[in-house]
C-alpha atoms as a PDB file:
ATOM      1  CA  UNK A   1      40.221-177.814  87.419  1.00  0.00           C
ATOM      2  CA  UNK A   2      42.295-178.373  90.637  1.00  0.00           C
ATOM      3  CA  UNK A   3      42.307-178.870  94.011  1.00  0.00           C
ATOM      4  CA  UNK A   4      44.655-178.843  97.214  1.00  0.00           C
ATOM      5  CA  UNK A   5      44.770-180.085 100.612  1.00  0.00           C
ATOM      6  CA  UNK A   6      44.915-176.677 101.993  1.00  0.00           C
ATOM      7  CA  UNK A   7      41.899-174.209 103.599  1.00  0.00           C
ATOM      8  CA  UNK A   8      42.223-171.913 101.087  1.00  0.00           C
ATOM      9  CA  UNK A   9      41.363-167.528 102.241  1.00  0.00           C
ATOM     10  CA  UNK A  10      41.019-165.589  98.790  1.00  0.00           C
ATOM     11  CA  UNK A  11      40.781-161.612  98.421  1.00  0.00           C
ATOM     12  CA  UNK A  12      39.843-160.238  95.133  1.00  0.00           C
ATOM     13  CA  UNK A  13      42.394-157.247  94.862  1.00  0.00           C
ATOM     14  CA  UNK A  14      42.059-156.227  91.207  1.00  0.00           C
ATOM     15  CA  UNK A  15      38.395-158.033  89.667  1.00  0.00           C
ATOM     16  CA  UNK A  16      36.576-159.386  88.173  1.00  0.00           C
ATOM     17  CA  UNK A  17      37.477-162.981  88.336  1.00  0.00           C
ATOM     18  CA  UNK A  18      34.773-166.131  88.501  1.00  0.00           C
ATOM     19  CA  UNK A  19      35.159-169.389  90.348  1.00  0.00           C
ATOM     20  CA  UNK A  20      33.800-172.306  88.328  1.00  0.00           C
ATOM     21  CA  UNK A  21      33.442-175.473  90.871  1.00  0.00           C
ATOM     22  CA  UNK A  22      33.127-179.473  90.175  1.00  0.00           C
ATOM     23  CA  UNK A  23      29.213-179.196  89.623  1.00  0.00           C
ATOM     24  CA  UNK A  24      29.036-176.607  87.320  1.00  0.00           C
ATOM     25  CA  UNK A  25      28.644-173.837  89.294  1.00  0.00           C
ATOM     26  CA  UNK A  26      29.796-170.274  89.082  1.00  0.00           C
ATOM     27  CA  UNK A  27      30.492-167.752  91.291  1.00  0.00           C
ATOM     28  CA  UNK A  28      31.123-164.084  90.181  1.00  0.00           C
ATOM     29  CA  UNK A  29      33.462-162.194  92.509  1.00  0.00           C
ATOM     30  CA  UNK A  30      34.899-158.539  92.544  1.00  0.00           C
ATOM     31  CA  UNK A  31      37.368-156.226  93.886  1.00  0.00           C
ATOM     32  CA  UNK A  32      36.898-156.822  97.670  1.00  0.00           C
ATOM     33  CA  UNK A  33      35.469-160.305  97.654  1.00  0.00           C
ATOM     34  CA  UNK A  34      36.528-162.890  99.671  1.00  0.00           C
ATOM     35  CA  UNK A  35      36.367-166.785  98.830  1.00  0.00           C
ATOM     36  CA  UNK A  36      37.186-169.562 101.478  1.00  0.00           C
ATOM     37  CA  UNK A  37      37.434-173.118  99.963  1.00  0.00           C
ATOM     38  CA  UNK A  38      38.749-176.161 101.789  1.00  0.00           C
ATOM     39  CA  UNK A  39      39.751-179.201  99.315  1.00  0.00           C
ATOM     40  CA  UNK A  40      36.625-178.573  96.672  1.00  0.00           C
ATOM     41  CA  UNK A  41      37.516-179.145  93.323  1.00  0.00           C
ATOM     42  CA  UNK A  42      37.873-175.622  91.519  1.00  0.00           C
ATOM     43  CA  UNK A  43      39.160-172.966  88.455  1.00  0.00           C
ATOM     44  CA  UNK A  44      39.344-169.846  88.239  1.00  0.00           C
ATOM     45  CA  UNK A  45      38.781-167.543  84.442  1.00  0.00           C
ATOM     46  CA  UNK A  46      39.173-164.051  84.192  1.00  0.00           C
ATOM     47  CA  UNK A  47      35.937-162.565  82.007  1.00  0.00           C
ATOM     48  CA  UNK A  48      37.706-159.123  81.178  1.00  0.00           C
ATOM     49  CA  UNK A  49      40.236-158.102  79.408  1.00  0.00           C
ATOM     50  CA  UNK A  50      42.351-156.480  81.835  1.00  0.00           C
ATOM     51  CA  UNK A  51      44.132-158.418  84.558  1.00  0.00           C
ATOM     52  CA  UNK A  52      43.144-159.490  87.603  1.00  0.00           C
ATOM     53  CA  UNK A  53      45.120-160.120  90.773  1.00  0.00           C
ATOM     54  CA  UNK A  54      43.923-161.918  93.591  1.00  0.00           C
ATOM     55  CA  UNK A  55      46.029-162.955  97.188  1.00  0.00           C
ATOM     56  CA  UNK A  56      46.046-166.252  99.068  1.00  0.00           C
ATOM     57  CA  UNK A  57      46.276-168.171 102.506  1.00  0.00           C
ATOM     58  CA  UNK A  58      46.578-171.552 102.395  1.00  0.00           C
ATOM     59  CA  UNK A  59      46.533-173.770 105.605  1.00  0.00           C
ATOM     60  CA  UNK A  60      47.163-177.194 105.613  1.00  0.00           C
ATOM     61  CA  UNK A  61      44.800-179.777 106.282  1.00  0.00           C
ATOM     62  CA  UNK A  62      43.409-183.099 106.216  1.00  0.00           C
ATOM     63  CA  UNK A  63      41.070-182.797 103.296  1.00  0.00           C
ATOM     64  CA  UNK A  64      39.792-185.802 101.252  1.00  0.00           C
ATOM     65  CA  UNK A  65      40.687-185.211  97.971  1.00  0.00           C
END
């Protein structure tokens, strides 16, 4: 698990991929998805078996981390 300082934009280009975050929760995304995050604690697995690609924007901010 990880986190930045950043606003984070995600696109899925190439999925599946799923977002685990601090609490246990899980978020399932696909080809086309988009994820914003700013600061959360977060990881990302890859439930297939082929790869997945996925493109970000990161802005900086003044997150409490």
């Amino acid at each position: 698990m990880h986190a930045s300082s950043t606003v984070d934009y995600g696109i899925v280009l190439k999925g599946p991929l799923v977002l685990e975050l601090e609490d246990g929760q899980t978020r399932e995304l696909t080809t086309g998805d988009i994820v914003v995050q700013q600061g959360n604690i977060h990881a990302w697995r890859n439930p297939g078996s082929e790869p997945a690609l996925i493109t970000f924007v990161l802005i900086g901010a003044h997150v409490q981390l």
